[in-house]
Protein backbone atom coordinates (compact mmCIF):
# COMPACT_ATOMS: atom_id res chain seq x y z
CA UNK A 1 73.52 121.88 151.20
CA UNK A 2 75.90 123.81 149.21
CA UNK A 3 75.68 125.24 145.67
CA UNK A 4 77.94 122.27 144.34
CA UNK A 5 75.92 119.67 146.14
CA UNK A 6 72.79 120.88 144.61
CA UNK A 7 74.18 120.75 141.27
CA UNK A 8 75.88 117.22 141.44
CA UNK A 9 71.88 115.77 142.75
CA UNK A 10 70.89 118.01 139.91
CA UNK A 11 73.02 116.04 137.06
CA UNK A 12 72.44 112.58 139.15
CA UNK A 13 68.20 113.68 138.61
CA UNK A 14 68.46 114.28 134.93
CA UNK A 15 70.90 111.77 134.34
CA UNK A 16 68.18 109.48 135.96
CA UNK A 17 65.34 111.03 134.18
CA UNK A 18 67.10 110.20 130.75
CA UNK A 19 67.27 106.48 131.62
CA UNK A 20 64.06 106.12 132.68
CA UNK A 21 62.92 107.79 129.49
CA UNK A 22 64.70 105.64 127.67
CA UNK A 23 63.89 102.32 129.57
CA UNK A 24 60.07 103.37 129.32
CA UNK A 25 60.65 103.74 125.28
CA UNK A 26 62.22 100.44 125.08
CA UNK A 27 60.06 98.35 126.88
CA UNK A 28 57.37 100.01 124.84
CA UNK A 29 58.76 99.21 121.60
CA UNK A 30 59.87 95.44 123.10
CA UNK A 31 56.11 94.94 123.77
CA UNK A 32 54.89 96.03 120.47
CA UNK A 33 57.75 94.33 118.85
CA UNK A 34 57.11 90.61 120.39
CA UNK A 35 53.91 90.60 117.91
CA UNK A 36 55.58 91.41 114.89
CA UNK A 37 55.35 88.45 112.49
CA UNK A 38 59.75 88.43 112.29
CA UNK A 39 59.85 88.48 116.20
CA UNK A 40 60.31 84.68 116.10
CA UNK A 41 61.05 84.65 112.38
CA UNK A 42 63.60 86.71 111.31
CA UNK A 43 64.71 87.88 107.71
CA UNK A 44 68.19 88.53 106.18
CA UNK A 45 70.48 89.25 108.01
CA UNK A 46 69.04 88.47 111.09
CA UNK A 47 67.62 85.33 109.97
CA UNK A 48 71.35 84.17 109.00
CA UNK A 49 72.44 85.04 112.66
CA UNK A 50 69.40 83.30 114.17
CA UNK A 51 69.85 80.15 111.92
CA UNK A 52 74.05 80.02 112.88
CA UNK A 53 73.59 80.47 116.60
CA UNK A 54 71.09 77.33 116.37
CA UNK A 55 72.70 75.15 114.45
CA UNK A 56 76.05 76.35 117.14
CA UNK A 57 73.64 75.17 119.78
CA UNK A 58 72.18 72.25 118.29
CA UNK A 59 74.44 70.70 116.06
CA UNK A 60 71.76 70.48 113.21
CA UNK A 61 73.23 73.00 110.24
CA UNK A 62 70.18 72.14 108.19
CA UNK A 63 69.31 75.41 106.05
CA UNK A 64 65.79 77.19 106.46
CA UNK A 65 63.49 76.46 104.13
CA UNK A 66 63.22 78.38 100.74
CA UNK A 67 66.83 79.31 101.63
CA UNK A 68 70.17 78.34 100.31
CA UNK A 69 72.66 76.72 102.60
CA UNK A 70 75.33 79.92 103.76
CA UNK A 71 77.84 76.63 103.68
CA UNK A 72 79.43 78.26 106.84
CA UNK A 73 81.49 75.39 108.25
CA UNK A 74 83.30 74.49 104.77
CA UNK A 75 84.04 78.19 103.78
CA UNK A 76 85.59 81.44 105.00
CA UNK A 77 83.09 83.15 107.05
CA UNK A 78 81.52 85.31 104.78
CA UNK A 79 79.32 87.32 107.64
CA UNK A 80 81.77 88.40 111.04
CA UNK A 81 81.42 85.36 113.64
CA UNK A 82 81.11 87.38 116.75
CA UNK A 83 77.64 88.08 116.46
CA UNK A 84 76.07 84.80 116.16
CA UNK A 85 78.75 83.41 118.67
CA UNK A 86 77.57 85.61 121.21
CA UNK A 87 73.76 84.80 120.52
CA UNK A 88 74.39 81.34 120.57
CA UNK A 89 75.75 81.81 124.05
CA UNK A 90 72.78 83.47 124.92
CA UNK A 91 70.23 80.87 123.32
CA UNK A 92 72.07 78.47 125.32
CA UNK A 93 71.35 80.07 128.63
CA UNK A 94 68.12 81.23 127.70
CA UNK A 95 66.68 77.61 126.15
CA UNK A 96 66.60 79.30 122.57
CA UNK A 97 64.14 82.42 123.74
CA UNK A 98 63.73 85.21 120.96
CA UNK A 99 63.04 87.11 123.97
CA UNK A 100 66.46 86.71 125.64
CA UNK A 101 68.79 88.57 123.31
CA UNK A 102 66.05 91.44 122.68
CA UNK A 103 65.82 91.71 126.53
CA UNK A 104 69.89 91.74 127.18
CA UNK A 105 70.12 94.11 124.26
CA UNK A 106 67.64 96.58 125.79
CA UNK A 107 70.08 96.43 128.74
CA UNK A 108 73.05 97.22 126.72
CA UNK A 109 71.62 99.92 125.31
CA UNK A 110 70.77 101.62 128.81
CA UNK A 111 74.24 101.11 129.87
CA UNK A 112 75.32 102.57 126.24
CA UNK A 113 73.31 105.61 127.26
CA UNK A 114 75.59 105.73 130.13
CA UNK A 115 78.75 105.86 128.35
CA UNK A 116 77.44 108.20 126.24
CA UNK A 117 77.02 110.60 129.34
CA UNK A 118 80.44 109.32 130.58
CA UNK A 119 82.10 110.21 127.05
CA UNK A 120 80.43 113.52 126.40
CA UNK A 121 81.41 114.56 130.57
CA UNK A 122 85.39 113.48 129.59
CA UNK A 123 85.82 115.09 126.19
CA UNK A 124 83.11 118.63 126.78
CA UNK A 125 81.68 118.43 130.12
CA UNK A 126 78.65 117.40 132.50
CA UNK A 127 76.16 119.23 130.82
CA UNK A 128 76.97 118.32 127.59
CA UNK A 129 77.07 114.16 128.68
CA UNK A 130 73.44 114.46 129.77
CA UNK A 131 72.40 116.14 126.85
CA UNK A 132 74.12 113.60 124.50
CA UNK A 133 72.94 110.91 126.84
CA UNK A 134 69.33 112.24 126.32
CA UNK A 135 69.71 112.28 122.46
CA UNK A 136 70.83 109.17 122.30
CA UNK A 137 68.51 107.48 124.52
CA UNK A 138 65.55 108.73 122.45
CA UNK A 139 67.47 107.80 119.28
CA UNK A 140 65.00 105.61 117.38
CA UNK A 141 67.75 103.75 115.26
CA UNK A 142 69.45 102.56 118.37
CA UNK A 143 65.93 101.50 119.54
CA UNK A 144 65.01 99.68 116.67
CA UNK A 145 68.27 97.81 116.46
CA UNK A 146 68.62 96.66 119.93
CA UNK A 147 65.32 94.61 118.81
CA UNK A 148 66.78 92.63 115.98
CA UNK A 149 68.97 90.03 116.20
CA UNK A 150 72.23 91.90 114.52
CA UNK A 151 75.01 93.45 116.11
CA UNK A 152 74.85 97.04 116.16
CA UNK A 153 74.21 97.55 119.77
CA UNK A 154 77.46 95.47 121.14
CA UNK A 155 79.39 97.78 118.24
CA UNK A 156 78.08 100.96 119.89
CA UNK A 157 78.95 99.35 123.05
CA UNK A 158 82.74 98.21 121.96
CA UNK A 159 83.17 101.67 120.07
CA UNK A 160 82.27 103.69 123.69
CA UNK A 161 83.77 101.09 126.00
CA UNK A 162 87.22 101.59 123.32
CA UNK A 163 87.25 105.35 123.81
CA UNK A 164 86.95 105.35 127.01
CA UNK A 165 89.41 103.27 127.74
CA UNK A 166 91.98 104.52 125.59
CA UNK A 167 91.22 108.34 126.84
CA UNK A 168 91.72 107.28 130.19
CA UNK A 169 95.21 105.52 129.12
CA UNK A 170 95.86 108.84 127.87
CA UNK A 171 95.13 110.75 131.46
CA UNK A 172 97.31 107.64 133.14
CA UNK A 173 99.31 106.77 130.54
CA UNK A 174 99.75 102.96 131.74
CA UNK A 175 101.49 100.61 129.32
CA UNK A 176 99.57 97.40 129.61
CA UNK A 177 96.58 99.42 129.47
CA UNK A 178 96.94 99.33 125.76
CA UNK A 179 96.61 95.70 125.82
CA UNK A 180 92.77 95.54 126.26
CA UNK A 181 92.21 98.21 124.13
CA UNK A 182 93.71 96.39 121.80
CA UNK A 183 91.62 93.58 122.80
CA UNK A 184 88.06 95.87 122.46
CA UNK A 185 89.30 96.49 118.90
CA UNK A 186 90.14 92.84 117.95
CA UNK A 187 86.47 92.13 119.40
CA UNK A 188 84.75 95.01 117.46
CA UNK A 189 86.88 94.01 114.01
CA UNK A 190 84.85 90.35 114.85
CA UNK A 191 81.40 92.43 114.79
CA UNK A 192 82.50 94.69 112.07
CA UNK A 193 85.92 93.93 110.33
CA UNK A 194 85.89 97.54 108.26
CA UNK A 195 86.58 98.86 111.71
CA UNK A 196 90.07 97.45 111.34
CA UNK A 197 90.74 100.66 108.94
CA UNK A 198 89.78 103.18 111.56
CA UNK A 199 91.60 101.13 113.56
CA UNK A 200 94.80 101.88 111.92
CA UNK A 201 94.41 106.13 112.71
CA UNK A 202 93.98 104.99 116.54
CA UNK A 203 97.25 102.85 116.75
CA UNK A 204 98.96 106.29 114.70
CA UNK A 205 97.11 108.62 117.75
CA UNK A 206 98.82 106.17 120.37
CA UNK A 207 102.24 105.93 118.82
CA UNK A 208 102.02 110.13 118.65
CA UNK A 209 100.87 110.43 122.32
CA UNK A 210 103.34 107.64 123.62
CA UNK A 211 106.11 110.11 121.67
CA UNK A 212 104.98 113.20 123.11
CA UNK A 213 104.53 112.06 126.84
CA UNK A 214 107.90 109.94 126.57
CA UNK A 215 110.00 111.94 124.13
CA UNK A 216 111.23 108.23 122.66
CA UNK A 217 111.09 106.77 119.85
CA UNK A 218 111.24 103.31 120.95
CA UNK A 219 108.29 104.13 123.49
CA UNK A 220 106.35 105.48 121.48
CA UNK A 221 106.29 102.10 119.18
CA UNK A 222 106.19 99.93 122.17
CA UNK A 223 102.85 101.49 122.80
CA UNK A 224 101.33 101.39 119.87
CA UNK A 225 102.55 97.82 119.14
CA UNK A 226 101.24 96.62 122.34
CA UNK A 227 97.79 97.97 120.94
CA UNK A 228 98.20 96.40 117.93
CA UNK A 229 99.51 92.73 119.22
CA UNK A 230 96.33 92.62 121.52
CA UNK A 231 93.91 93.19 118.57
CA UNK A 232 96.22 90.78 116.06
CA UNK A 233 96.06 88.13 119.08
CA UNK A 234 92.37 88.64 119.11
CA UNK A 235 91.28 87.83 115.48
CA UNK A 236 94.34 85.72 114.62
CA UNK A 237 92.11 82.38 115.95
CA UNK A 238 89.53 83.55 112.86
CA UNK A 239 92.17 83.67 110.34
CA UNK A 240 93.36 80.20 111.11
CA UNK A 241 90.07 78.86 110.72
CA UNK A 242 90.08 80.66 107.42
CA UNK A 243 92.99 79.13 106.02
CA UNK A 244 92.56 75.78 107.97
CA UNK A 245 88.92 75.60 106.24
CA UNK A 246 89.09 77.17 103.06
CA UNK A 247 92.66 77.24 102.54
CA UNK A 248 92.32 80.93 101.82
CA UNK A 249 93.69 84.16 103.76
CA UNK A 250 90.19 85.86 104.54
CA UNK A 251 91.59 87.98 107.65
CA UNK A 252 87.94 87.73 109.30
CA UNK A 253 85.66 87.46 106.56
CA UNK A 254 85.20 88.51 102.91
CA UNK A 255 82.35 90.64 103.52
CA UNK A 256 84.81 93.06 105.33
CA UNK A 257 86.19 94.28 101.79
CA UNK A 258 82.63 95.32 100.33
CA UNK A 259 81.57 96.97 103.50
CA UNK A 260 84.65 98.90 103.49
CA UNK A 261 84.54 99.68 100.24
């Protein structure tokens, strides 16, 4: 076996060793966590996401007792939909179990310690991937979050998967590879709209690397719009509802402005 052999098993071994590290510390904290008193009863904000992806399910919009009803068909949404949407998918699959979206969280999180690895390997190199893939794996927030019903695992997911993708359309520098890019954005805004602002510095890094690869003007704004058609495409269905509803312009929902302020 040769020197460069050895040291590819070597990376495949430790990359292995960090998932199974971090797969024993999340089944762990699952098994603890299914006895918590909010397992099945959730507060704030996951208790709004639990209570919208039911009544998506069920049809009955009937508040929680003790709480005040979020009036979420009659108004702009005031919390991003994607969330709950995506939970009530996975209710419906799963019957309503509170285990279901802990359990495909977990998963997601194991698969965001592999982007992690893939990241760190395409912007530093091998050694530093499995070193930030081993950091984050035994990070406790990510832990802790992929056990409550709230979004911040499918962000972390959508942020990675979006870099990724749009530092390989760098490398390949494929038009329509913009478009789903553009896409993962419009997707994360509809988890967290106040990424729409970082948003903005991405489509200016794409319209200066269309420009220096093409040397065009007109290139270099075809590839940035592209980016920024896919992710206007992708919330634009939220803002109709908006206006449609409320008969105000709430671009995904009016929580956006506080959390980015």
């Amino acid at each position: 076996m040769t020197t460069n052999n050895r040291t590819g098993w070597g990376i495949y071994f430790a990359l292995a060793v960090v998932l199974f590290v971090g797969f024993m510390i999340r089944i762990f904290y699952l098994a603890e966590n299914s006895s918590a008193p909010d397992f099945t009863a959730p507060i704030l904000a996951p208790q709004l996401n639990d209570y919208w992806a039911r009544a998506l399910v069920t049809g009955d919009w009937t508040p929680p007792p003790h709480a005040p009803d979020p009036q979420i068909r009659t108004t702009p949404y005031g919390r991003p939909p994607a969330y709950p949407w995506l939970l009530a998918g996975i209710y419906t699959v799963s019957n309503g179990s509170y285990f279901a979206p802990r359990v495909l969280q977990m998963f997601v999180g194991l698969l965001n310690i592999m982007l992690v690895f893939l990241l760190g390997r395409r912007l530093f190199s091998v050694a530093s991937g499995v070193v930030a893939a081993g950091l984050y794996a035994v990070y406790w927030a990510a832990v802790y979050f992929e056990g409550e019903l709230n979004s911040p695992v499918w962000e972390v997911f959508l942020g990675l998967g979006l870099l990724l993708w749009l530092l390989r359309w760098e490398k390949r520098g494929r038009l329509l590879w913009l478009f789903p890019a553009g896409i993962f954005l419009g997707l994360y805004a509809l988890m967290r709209p106040n990424m729409l602002l970082p948003g903005v510095f991405l489509s200016a890094w794409i319209f200066c690397v269309g420009y220096r690869c093409s040397g065009k003007l007109h290139k270099a704004i075809l590839h940035s719009g592209i980016f920024f058609i896919a992710c206007l495409l992708t919330i634009t269905p939220v803002l109709i509802r908006n206006i449609v509803v409320a008969d105000e312009f709430v671009l995904i929902s009016y929580y956006g402005g506080i959390n980015a302020y």
